[in-house]
Structures are given as structure tokens and as C-alpha cells.
C-alpha atoms as a PDB file:
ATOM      1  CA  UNK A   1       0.000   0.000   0.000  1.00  0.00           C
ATOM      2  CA  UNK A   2       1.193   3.422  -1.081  1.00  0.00           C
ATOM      3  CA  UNK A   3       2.399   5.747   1.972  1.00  0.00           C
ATOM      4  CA  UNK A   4       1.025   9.510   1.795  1.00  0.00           C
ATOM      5  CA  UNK A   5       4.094  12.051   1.813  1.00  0.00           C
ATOM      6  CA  UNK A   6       2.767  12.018   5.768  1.00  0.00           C
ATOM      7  CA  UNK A   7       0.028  11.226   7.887  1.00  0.00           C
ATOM      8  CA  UNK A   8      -1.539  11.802  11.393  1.00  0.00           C
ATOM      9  CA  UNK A   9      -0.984  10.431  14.655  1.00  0.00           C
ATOM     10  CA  UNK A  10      -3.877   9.995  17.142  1.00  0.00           C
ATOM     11  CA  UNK A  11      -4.134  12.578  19.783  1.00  0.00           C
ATOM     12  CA  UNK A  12      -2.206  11.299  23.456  1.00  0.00           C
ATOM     13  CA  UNK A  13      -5.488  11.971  25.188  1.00  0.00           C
ATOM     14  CA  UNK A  14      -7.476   9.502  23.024  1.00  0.00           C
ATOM     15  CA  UNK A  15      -4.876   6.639  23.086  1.00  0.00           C
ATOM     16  CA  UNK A  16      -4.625   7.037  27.094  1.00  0.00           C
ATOM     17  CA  UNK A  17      -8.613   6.815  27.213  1.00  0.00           C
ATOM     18  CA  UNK A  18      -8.155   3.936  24.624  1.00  0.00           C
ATOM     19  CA  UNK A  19      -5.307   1.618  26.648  1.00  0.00           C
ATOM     20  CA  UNK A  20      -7.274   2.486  29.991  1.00  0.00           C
ATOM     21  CA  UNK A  21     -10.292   1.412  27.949  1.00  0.00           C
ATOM     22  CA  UNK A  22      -8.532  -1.751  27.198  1.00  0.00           C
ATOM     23  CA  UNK A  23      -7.328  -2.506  30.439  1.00  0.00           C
ATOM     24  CA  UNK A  24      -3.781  -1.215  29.611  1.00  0.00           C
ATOM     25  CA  UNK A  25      -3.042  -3.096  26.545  1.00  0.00           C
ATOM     26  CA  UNK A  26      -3.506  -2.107  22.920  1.00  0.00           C
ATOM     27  CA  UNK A  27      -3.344  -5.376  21.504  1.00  0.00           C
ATOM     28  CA  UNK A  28      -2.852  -4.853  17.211  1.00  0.00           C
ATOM     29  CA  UNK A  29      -3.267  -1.663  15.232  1.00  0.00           C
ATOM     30  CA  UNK A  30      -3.748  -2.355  11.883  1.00  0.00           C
ATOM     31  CA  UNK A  31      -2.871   0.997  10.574  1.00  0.00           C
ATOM     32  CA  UNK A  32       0.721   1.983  12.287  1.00  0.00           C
ATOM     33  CA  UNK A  33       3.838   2.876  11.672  1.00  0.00           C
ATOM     34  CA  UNK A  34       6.923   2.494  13.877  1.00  0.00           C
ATOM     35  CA  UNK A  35       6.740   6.065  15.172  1.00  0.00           C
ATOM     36  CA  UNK A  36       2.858   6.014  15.732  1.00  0.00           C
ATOM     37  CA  UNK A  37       3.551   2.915  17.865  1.00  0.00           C
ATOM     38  CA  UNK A  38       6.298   4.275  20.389  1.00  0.00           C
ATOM     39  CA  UNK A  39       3.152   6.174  21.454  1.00  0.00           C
ATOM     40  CA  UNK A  40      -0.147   3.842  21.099  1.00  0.00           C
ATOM     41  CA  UNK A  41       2.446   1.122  22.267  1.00  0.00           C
ATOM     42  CA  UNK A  42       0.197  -1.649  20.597  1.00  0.00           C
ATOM     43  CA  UNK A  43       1.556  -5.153  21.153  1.00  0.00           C
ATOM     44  CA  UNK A  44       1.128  -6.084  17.318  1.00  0.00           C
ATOM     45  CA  UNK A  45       1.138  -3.727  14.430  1.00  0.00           C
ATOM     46  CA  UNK A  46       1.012  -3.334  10.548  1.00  0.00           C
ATOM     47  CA  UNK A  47       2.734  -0.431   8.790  1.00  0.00           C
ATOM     48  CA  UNK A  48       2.317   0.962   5.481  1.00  0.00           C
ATOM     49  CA  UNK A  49       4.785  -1.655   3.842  1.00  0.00           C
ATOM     50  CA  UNK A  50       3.047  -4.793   5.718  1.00  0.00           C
ATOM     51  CA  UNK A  51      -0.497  -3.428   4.308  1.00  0.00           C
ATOM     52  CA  UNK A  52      -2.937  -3.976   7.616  1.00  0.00           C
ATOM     53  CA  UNK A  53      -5.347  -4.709   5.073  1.00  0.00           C
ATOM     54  CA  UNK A  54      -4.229  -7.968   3.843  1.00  0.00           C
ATOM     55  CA  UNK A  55      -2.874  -9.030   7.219  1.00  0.00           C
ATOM     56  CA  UNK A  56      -5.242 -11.661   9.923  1.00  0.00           C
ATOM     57  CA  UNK A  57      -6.675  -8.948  12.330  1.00  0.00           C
ATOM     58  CA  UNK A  58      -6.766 -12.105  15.055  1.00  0.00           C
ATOM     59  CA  UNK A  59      -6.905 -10.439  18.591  1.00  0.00           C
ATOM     60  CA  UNK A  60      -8.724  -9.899  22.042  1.00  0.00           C
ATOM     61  CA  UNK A  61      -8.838  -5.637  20.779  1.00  0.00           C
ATOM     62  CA  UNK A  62      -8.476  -4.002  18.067  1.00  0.00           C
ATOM     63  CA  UNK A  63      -7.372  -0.069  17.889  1.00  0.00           C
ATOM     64  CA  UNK A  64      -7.555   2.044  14.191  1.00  0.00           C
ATOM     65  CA  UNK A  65      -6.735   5.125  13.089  1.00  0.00           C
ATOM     66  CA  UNK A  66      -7.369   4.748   9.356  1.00  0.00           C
ATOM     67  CA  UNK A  67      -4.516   6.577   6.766  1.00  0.00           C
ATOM     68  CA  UNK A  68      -6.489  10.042   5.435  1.00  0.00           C
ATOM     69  CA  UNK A  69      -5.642   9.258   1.884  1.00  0.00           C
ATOM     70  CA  UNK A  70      -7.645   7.676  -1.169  1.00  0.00           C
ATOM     71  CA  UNK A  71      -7.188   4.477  -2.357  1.00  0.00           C
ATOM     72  CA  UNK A  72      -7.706   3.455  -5.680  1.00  0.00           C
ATOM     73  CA  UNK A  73      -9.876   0.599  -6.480  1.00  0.00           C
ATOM     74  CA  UNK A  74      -6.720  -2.264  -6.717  1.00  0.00           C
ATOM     75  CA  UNK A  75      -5.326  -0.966  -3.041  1.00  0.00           C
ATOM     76  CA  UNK A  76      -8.868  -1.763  -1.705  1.00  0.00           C
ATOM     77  CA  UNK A  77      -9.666  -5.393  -0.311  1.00  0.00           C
ATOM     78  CA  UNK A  78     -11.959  -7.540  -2.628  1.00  0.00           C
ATOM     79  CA  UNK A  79     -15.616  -7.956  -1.971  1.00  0.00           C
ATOM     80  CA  UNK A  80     -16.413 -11.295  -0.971  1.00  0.00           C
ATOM     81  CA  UNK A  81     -20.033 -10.918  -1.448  1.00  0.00           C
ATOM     82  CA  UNK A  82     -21.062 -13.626  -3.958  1.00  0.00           C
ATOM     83  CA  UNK A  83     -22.891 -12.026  -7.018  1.00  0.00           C
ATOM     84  CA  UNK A  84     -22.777  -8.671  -5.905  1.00  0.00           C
ATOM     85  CA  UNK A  85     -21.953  -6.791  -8.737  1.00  0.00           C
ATOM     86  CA  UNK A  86     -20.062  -3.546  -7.560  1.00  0.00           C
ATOM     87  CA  UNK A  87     -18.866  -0.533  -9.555  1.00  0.00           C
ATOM     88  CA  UNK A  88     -15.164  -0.128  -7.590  1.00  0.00           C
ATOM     89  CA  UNK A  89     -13.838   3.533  -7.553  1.00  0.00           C
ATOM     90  CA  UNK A  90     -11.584   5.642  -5.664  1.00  0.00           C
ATOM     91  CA  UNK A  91     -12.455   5.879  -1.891  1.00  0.00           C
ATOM     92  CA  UNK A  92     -11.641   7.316   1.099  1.00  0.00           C
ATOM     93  CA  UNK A  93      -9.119   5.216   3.493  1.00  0.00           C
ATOM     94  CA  UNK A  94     -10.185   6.058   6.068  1.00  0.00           C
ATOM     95  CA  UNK A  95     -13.840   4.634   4.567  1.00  0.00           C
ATOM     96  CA  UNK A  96     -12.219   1.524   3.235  1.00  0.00           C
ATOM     97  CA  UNK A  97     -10.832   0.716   6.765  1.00  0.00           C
ATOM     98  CA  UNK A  98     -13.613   1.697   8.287  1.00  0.00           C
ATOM     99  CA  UNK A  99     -15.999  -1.140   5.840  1.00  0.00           C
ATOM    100  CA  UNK A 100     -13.048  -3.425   6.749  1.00  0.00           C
ATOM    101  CA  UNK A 101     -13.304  -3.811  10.379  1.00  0.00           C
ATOM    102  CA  UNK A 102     -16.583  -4.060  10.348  1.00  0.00           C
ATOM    103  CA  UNK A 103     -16.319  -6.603   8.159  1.00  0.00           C
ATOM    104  CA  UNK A 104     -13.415  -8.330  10.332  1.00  0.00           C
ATOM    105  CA  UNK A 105     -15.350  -7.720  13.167  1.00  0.00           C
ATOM    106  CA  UNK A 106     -18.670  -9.669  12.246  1.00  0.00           C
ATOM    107  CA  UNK A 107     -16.255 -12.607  11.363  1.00  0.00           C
ATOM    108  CA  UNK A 108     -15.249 -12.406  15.179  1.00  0.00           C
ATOM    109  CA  UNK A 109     -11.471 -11.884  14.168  1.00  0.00           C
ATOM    110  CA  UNK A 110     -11.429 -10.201  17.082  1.00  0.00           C
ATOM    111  CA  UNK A 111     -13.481  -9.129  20.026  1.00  0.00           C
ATOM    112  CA  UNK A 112     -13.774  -5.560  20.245  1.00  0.00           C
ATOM    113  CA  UNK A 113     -12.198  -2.334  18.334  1.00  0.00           C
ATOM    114  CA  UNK A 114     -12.070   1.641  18.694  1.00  0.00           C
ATOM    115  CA  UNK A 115     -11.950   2.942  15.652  1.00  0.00           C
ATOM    116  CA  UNK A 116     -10.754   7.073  15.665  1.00  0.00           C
ATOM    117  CA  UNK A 117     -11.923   9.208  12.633  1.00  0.00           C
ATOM    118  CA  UNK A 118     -11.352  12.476  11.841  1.00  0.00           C
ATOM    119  CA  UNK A 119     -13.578  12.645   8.587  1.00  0.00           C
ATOM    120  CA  UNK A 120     -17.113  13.713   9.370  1.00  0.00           C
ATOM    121  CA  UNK A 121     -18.348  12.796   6.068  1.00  0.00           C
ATOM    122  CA  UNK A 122     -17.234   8.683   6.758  1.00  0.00           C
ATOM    123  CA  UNK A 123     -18.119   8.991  10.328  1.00  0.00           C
ATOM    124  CA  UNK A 124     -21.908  10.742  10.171  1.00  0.00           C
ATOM    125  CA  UNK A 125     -22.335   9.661   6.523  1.00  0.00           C
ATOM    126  CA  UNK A 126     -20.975   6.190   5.438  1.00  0.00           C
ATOM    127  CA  UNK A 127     -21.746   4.939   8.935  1.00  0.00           C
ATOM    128  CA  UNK A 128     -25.473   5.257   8.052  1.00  0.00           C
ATOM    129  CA  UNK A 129     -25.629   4.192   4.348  1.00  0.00           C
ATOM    130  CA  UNK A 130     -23.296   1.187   5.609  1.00  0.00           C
ATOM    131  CA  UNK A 131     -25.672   0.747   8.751  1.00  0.00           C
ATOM    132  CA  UNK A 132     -23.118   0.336  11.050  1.00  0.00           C
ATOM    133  CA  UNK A 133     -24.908   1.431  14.402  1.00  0.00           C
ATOM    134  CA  UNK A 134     -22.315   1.528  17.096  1.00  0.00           C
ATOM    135  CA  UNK A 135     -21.556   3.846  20.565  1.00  0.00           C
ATOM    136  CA  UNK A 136     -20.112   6.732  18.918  1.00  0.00           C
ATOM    137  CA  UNK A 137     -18.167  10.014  21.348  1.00  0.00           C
ATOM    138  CA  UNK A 138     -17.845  12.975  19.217  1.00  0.00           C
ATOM    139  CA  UNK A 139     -14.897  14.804  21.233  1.00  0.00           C
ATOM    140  CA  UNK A 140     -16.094  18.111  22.436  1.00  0.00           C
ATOM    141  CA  UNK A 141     -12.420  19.751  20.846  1.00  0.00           C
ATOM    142  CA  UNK A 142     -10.746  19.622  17.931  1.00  0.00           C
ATOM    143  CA  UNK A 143      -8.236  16.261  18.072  1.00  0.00           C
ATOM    144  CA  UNK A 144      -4.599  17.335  19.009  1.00  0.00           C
ATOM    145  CA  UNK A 145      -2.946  15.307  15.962  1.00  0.00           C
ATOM    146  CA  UNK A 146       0.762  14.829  15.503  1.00  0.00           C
ATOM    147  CA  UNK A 147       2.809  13.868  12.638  1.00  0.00           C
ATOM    148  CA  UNK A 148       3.682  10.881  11.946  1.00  0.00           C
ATOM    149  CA  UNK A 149       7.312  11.096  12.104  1.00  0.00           C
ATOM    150  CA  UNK A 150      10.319  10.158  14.345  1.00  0.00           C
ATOM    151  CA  UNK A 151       9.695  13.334  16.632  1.00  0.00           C
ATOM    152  CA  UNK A 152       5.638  13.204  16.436  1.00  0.00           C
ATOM    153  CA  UNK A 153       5.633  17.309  16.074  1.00  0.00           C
ATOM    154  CA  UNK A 154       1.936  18.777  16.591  1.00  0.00           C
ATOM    155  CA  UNK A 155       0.009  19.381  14.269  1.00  0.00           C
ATOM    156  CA  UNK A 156      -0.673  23.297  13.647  1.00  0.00           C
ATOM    157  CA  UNK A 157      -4.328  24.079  12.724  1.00  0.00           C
ATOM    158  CA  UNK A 158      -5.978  20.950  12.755  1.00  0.00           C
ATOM    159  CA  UNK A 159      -9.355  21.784  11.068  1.00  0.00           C
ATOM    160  CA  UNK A 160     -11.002  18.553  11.361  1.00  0.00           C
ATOM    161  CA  UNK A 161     -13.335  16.603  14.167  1.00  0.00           C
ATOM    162  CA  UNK A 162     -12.878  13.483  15.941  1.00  0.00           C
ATOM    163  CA  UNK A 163     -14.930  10.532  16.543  1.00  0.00           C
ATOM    164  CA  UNK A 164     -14.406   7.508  18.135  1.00  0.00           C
ATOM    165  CA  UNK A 165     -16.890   4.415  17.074  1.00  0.00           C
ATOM    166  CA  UNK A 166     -16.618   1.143  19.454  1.00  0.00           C
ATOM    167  CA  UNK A 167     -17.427  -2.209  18.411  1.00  0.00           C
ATOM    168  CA  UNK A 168     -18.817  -3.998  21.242  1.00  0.00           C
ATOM    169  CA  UNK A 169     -17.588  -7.306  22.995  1.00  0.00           C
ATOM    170  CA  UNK A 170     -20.674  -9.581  21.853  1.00  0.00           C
ATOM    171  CA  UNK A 171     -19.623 -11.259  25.272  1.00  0.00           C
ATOM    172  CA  UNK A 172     -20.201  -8.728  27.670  1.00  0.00           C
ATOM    173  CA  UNK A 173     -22.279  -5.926  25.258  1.00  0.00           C
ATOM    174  CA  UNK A 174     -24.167  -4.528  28.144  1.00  0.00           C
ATOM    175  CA  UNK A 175     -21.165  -3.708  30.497  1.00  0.00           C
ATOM    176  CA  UNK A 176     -18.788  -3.089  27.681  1.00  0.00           C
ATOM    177  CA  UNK A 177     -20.998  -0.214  26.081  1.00  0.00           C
ATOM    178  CA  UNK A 178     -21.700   1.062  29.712  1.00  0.00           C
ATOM    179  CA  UNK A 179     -17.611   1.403  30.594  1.00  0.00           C
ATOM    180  CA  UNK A 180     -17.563   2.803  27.237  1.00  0.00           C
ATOM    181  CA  UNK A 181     -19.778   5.713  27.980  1.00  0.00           C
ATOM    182  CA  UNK A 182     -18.085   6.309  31.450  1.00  0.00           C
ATOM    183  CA  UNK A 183     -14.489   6.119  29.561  1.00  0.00           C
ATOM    184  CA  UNK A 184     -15.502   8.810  26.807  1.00  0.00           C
ATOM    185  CA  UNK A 185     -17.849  11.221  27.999  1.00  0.00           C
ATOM    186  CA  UNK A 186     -14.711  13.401  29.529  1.00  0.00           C
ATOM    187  CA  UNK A 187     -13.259  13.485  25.695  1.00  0.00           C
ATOM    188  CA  UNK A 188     -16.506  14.145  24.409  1.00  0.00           C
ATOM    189  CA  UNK A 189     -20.368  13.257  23.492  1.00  0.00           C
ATOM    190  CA  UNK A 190     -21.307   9.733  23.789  1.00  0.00           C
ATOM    191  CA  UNK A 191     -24.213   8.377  22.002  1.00  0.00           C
ATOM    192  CA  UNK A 192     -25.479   5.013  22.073  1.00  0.00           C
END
């Protein structure tokens, strides 16, 4: 997969809430890189070069911060709906990993995820056309991003939102989605 001249880090605040949130352990992020990981400290992770999207996701949790580029139709996973026909075309990453957990995640690769977007149009938009009905915190400030380089430098002017979708434990919905309200609701609004 193609790496974007640079990319984002996720805020420190978010991937403190996050490992509490997981009971101090991160165990894969799919979307990494080596300097994204000395802070979200994940015990397994894909960078740009391994492609998280063609890797097993197979864990107890699951945290992603999907790449902001597009990706052409050939970078994007194949549908594995039978007779679907599908027109492919250029999406969103952050989309295409969004489709993809979901996807991972009612296959029970793993138990349960927080996925962090900063588009609004993938988070308010393709979450309903997709149906994917989840607790959702919309942070109550703009996400403190950093770059993702050796020296994860702050980002100046970040223009864009933050939202944090959680996909359940089927296990333990009920207390899972209640801890997940409690956890959030300082970074921002929780729905659910």
C-alpha cells in the first residue's frame, strides 16, 4: 500500500482513554507505523509496507486510526459478497478501513475495536448508508494530531473533528458499552 508524503498520529489523550479502555493493553493496530507505535504502544502492528489490510486482524482488541488518503480501487480489499456486482472507484481510506473492520469484526477476528476518525463525512455519513450502528463520542475539541514522524511534532491548525466508534464485545455488550460511555464522555459526546 502506497504511503502519503505524511500522515496523522492519534491525539495522546485519546490513546490514554483507549489503553485504559482496554485494560492497559492495545493489543494490534492495523494501521501503524513504527513512530505512531512508540506512542499507542500496541503489542502487534502493521505499517504501510506490511499493508494492515491484507494481514489476519486475530486479537482480544483491536485499535484504528485509518490513513487520510484515497485508495484506488486495486489498493482496496476484494468484496467477498457472492454475485454482488459492484462498480469499484476511488475511496476514502479512512472509509475503506472503516468497511473493513466491520467486516473483520462480524467474522469475530477479534473481540472488540475503537476505531478514531477524523472525517465527518465517513463517520456521520458512510456509517449510516453502511448501517453500522455503534456507541459513537464525538470529542467536544478539535483532536490534538501529531505527525507521523520520528519526533511526532503537533500538528498546527488541525481543522477537522474526531470521533471515536466502538465495536462492542458480543460477550459482555451490556457492560462493555456502559464502561464505554463512562471512559468517553470526559473526551466528548457519547451516544449510544
Amino acid at each position: 500500500m502506497p504511503q502519503a508524503d505524511f500522515d496523522f498520529v492519534s491525539p495522546p489523550e485519546v490513546i490514554g482513554t483507549v489503553t485504559s479502555f482496554f485494560n492497559g493493553q492495545i493489543e494490534l493496530d492495523p494501521a501503524s507505523s513504527h513512530a505512531a507505535n512508540t506512542l499507542v504502544n500496541a503489542s502487534k502492528y502493521f505499517t504501510p509496507a506490511e499493508n494492515g489490510l491484507k494481514q489476519k486482524w486475530k486479537a482480544k482488541n483491536v485499535y484504528l486510526y485509518p490513513p487520510r488518503e484515497f485508495l484506488t480501487s486495486t489498493e482496496q480489499p476484494e468484496d467477498t459478497m457472492l454475485f454482488r456486482r459492484k462498480r469499484r472507484f476511488q475511496k476514502s481510506a479512512q472509509r475503506v478501513w472503516l468497511e473493513e473492520c466491520y467486516r473483520r469484526y462480524m467474522r469475530k477476528e477479534f473481540n472488540e475495536a475503537i476505531v478514531f476518525l477524523t472525517s465527518s463525512e465517513v463517520a456521520l455519513l458512510t456509517t449510516q448508508a453502511l448501517k453500522i450502528d455503534f456507541p459513537l463520542c464525538i470529542l467536544k475539541t478539535r483532536p490534538a494530531l501529531l505527525i507521523d514522524d520520528p519526533d511526532l511534532n503537533k500538528v498546527k491548525n488541525s481543522r477537522c473533528y474526531g470521533f471515536i466508534y466502538y465495536f462492542p464485545d458480543f460477550e459482555n455488550i451490556n457492560e462493555r458499552v456502559y464502561r464505554f460511555n463512562e471512559s468517553f464522555s470526559e473526551l466528548g459526546r457519547v451516544y449510544y
